[in-house]
PDB file of N, CA and C in Angstrom:
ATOM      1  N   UNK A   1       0.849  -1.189   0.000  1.00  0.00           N
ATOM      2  CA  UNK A   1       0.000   0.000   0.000  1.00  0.00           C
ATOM      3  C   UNK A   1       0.887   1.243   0.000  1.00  0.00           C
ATOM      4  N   UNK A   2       0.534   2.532  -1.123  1.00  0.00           N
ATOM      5  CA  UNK A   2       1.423   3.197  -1.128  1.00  0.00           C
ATOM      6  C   UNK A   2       0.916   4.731  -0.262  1.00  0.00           C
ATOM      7  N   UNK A   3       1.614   5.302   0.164  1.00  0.00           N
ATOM      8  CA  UNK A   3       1.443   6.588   1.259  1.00  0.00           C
ATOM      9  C   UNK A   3       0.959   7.621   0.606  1.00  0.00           C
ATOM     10  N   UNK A   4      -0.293   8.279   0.821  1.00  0.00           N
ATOM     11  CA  UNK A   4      -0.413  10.143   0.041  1.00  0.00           C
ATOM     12  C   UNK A   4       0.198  10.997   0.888  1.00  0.00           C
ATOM     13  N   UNK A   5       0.082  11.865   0.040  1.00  0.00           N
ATOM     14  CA  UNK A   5       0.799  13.215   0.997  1.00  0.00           C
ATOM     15  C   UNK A   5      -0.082  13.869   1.292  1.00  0.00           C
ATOM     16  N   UNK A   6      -0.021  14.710   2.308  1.00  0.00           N
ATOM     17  CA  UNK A   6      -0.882  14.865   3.458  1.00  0.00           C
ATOM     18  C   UNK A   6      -1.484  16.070   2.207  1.00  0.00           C
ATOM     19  N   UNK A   7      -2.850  16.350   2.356  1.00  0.00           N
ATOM     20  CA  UNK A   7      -3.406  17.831   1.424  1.00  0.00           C
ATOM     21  C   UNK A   7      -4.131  19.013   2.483  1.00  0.00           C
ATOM     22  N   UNK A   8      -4.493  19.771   2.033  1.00  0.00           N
ATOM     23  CA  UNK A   8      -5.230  20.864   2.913  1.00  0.00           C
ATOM     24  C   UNK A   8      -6.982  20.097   3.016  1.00  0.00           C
ATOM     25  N   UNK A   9      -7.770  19.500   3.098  1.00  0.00           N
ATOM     26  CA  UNK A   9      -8.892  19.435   3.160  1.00  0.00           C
ATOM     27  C   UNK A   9      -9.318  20.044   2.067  1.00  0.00           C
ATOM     28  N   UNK A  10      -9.165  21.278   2.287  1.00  0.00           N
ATOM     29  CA  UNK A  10     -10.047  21.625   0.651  1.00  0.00           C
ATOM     30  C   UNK A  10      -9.535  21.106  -0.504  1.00  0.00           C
ATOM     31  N   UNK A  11      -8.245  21.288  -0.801  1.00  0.00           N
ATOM     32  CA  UNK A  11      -7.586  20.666  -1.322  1.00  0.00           C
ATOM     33  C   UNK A  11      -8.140  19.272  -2.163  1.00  0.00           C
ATOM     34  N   UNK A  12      -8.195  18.198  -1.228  1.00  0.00           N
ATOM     35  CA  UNK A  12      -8.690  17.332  -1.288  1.00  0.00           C
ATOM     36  C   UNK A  12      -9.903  16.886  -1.834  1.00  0.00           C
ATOM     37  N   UNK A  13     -10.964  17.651  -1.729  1.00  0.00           N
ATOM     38  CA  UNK A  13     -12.175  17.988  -1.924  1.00  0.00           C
ATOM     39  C   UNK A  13     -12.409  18.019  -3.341  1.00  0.00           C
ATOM     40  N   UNK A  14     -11.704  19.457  -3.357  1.00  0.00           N
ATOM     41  CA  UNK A  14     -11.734  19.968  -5.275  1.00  0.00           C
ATOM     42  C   UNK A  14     -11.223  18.734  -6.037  1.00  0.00           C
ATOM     43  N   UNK A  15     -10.017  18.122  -5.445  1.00  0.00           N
ATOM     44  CA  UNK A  15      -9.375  16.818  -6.743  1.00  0.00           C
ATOM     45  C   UNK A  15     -10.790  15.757  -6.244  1.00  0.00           C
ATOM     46  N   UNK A  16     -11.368  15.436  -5.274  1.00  0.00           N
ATOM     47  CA  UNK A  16     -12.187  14.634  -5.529  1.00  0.00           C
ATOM     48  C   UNK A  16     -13.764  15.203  -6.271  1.00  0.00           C
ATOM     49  N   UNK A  17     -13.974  16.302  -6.344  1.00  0.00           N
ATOM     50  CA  UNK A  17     -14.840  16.563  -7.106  1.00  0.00           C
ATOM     51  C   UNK A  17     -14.535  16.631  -8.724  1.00  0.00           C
ATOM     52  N   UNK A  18     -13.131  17.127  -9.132  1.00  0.00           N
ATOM     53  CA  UNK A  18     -12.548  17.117  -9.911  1.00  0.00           C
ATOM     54  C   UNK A  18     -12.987  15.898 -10.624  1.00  0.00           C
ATOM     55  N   UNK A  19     -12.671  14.917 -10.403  1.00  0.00           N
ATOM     56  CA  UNK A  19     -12.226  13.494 -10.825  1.00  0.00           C
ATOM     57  C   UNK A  19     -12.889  12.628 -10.440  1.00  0.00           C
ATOM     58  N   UNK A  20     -13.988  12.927  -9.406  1.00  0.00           N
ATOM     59  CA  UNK A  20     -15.131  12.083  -9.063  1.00  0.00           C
ATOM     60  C   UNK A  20     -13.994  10.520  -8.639  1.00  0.00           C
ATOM     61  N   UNK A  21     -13.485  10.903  -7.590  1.00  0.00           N
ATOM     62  CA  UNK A  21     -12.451  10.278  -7.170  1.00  0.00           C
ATOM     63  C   UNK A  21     -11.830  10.308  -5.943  1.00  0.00           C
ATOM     64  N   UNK A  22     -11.724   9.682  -4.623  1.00  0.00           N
ATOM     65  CA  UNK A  22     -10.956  10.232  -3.516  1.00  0.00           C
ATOM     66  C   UNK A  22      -9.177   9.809  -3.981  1.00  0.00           C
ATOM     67  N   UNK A  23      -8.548  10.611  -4.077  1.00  0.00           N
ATOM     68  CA  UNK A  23      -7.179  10.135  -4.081  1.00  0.00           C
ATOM     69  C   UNK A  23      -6.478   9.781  -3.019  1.00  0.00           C
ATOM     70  N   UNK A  24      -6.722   9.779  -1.992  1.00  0.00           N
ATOM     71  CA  UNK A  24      -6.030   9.268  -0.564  1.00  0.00           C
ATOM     72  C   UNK A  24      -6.366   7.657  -0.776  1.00  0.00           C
ATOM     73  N   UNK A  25      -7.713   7.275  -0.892  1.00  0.00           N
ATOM     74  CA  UNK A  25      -8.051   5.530  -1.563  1.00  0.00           C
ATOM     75  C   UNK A  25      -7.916   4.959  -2.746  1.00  0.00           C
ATOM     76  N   UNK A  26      -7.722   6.537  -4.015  1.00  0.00           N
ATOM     77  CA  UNK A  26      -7.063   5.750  -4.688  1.00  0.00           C
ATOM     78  C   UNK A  26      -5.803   5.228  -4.556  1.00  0.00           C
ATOM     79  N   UNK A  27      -4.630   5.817  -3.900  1.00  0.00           N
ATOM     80  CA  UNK A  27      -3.407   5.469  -3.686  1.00  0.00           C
ATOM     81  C   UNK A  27      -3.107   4.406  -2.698  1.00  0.00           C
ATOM     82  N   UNK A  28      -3.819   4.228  -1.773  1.00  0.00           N
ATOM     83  CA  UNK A  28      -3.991   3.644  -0.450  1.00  0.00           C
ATOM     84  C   UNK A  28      -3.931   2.223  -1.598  1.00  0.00           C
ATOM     85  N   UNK A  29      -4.776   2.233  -2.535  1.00  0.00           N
ATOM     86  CA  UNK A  29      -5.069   0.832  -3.144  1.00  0.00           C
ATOM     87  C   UNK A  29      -4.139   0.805  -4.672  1.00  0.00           C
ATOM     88  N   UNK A  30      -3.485   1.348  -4.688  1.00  0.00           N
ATOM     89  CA  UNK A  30      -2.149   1.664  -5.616  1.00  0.00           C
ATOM     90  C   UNK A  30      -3.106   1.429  -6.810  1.00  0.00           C
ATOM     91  N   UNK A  31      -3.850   2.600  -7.673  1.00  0.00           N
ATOM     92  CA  UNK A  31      -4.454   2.499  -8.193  1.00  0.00           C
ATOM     93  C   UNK A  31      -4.444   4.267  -9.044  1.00  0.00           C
ATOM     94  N   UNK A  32      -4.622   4.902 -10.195  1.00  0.00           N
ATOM     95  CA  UNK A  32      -3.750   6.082 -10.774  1.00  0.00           C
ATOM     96  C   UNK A  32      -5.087   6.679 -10.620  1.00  0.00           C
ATOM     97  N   UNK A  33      -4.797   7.940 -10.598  1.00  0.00           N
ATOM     98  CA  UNK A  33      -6.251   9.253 -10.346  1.00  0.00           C
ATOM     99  C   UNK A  33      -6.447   8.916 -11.623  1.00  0.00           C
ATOM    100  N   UNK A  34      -5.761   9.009 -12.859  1.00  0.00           N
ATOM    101  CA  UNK A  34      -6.475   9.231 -14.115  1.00  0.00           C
ATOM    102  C   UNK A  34      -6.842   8.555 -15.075  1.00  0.00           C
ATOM    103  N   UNK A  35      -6.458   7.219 -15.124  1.00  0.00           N
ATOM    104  CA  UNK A  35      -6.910   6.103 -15.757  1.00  0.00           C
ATOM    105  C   UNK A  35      -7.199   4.931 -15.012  1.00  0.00           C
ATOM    106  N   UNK A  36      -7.120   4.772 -13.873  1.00  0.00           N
ATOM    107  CA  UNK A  36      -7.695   3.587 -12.959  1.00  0.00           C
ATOM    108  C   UNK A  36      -7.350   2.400 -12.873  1.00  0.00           C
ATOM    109  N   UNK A  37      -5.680   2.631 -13.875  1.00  0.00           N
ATOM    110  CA  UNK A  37      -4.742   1.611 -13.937  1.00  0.00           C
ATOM    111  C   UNK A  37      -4.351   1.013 -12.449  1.00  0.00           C
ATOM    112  N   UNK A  38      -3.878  -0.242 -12.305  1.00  0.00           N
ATOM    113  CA  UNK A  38      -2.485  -0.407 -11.261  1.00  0.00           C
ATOM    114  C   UNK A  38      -1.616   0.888 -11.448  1.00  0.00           C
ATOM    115  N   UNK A  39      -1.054   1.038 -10.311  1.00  0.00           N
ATOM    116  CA  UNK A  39      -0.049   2.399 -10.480  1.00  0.00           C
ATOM    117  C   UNK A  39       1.174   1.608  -9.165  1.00  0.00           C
ATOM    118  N   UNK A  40       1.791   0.802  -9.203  1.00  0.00           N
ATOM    119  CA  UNK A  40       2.832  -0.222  -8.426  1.00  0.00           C
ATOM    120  C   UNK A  40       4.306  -0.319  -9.135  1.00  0.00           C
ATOM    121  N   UNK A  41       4.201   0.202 -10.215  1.00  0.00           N
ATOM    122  CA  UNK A  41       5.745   0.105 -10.866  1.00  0.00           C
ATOM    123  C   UNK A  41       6.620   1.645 -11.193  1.00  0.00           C
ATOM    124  N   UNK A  42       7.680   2.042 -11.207  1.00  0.00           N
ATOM    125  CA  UNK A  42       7.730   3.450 -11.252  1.00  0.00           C
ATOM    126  C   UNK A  42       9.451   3.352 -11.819  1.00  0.00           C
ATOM    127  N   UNK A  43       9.641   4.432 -12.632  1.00  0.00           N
ATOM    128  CA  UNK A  43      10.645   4.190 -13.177  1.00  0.00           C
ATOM    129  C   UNK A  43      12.028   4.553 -12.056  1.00  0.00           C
ATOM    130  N   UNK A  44      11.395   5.326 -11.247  1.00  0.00           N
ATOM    131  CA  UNK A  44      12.595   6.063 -10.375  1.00  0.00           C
ATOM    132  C   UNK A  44      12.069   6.506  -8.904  1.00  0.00           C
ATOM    133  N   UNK A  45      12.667   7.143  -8.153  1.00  0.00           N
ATOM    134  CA  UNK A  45      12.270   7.258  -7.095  1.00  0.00           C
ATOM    135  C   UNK A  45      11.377   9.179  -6.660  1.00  0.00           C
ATOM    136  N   UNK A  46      11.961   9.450  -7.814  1.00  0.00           N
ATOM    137  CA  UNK A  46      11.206  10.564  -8.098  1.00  0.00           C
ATOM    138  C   UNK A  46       9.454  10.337  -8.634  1.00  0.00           C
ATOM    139  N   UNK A  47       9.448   9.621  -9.810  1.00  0.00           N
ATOM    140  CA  UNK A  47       8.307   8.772  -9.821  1.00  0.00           C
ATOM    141  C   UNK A  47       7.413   8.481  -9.239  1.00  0.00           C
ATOM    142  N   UNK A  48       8.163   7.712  -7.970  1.00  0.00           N
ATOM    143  CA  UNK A  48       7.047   7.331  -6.732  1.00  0.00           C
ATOM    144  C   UNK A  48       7.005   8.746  -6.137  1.00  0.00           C
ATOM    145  N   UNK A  49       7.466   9.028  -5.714  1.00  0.00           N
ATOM    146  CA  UNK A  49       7.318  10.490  -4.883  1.00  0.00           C
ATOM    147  C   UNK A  49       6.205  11.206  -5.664  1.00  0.00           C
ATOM    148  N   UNK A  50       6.299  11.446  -6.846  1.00  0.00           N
ATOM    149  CA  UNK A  50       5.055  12.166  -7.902  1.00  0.00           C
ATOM    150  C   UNK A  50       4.007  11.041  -7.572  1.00  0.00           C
ATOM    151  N   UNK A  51       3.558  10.243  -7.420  1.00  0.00           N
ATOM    152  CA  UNK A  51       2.536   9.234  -7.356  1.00  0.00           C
ATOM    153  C   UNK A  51       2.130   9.500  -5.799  1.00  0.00           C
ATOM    154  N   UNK A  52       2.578   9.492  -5.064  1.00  0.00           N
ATOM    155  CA  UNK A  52       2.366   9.748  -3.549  1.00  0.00           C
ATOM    156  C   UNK A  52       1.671  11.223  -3.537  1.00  0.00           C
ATOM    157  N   UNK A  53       2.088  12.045  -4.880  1.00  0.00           N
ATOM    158  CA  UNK A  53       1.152  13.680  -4.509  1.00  0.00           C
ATOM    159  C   UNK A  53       0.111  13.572  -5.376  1.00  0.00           C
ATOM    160  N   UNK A  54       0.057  13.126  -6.663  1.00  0.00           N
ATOM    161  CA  UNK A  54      -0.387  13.432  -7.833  1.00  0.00           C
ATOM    162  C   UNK A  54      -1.350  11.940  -7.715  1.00  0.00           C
ATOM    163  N   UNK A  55      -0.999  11.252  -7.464  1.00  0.00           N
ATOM    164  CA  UNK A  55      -1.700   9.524  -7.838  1.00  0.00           C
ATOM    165  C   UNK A  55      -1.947   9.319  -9.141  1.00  0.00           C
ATOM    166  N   UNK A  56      -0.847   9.963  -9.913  1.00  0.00           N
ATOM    167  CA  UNK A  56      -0.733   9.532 -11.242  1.00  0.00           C
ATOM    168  C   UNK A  56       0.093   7.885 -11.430  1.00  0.00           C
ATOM    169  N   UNK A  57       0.006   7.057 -12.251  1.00  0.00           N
ATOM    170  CA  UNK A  57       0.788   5.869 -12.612  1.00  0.00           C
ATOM    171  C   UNK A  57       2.037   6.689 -13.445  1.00  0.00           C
ATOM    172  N   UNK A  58       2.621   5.689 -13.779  1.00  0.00           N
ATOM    173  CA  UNK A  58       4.033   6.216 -14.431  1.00  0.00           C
ATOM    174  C   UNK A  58       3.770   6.636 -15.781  1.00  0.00           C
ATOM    175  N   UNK A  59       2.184   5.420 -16.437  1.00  0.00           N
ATOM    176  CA  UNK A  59       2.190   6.088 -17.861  1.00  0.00           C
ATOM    177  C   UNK A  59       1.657   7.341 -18.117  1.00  0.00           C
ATOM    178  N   UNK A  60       0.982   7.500 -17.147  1.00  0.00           N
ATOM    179  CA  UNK A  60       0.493   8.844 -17.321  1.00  0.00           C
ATOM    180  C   UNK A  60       1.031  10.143 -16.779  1.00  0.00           C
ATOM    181  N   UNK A  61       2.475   9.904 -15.918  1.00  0.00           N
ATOM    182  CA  UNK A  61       2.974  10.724 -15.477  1.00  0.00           C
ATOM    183  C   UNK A  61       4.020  11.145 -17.079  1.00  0.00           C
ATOM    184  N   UNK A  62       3.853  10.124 -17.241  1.00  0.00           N
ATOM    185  CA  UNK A  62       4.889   9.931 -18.558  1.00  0.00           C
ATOM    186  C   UNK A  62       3.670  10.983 -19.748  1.00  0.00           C
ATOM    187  N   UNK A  63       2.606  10.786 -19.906  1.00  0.00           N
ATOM    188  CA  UNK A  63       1.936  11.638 -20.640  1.00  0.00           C
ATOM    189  C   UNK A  63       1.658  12.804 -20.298  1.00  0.00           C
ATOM    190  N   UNK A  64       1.789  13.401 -18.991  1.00  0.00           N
ATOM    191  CA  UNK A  64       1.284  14.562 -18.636  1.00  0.00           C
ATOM    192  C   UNK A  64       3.200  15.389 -18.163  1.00  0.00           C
ATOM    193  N   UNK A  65       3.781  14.668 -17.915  1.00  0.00           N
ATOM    194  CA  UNK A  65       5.382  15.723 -17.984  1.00  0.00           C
ATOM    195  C   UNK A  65       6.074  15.207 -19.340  1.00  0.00           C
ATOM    196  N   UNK A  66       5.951  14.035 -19.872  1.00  0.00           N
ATOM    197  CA  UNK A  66       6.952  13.798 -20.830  1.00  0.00           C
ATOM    198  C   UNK A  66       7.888  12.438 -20.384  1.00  0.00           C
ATOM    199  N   UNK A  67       7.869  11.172 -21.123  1.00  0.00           N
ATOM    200  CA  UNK A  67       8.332  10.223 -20.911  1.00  0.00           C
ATOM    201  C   UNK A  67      10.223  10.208 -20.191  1.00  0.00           C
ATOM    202  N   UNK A  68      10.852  11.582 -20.109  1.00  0.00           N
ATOM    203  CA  UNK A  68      12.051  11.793 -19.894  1.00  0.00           C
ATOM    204  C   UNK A  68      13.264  11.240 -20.495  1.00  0.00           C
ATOM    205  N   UNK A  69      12.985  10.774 -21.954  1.00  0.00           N
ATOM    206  CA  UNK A  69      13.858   9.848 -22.773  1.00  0.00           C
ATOM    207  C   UNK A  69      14.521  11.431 -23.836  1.00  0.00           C
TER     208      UNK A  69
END
């Protein structure tokens, strides 16, 4: 099970209204805010760290900053 980072409450709120989504359970269940993939593999340790704020998976972290190749 992977850790979120702590948010402001409101915070929290807006991305779950956002996305019709809690991200604290999506991550809790290693699972990506934006495609509802598994999100358990990560290229780097920066990676996971972005997944712990964002609860993006890697492919989509990879689509939304750029695959870093």
């Amino acid at each position: 099970m992977s850790e979120f980072t702590k948010k402001h409450p409101e915070i929290d709120a807006f991305i779950k209204n956002l996305f019709g989504k809690d991200r604290q359970q999506m991550i809790e269940n290693n699972l990506c805010m934006m495609c509802n993939n598994s999100a358990t593999e990560f290229r780097d340790e920066l990676s996971e760290k972005e997944y712990s704020i964002s609860g993006m998976c890697q492919g989509c972290q990879d689509k939304v900053f750029g695959d870093g190749a």
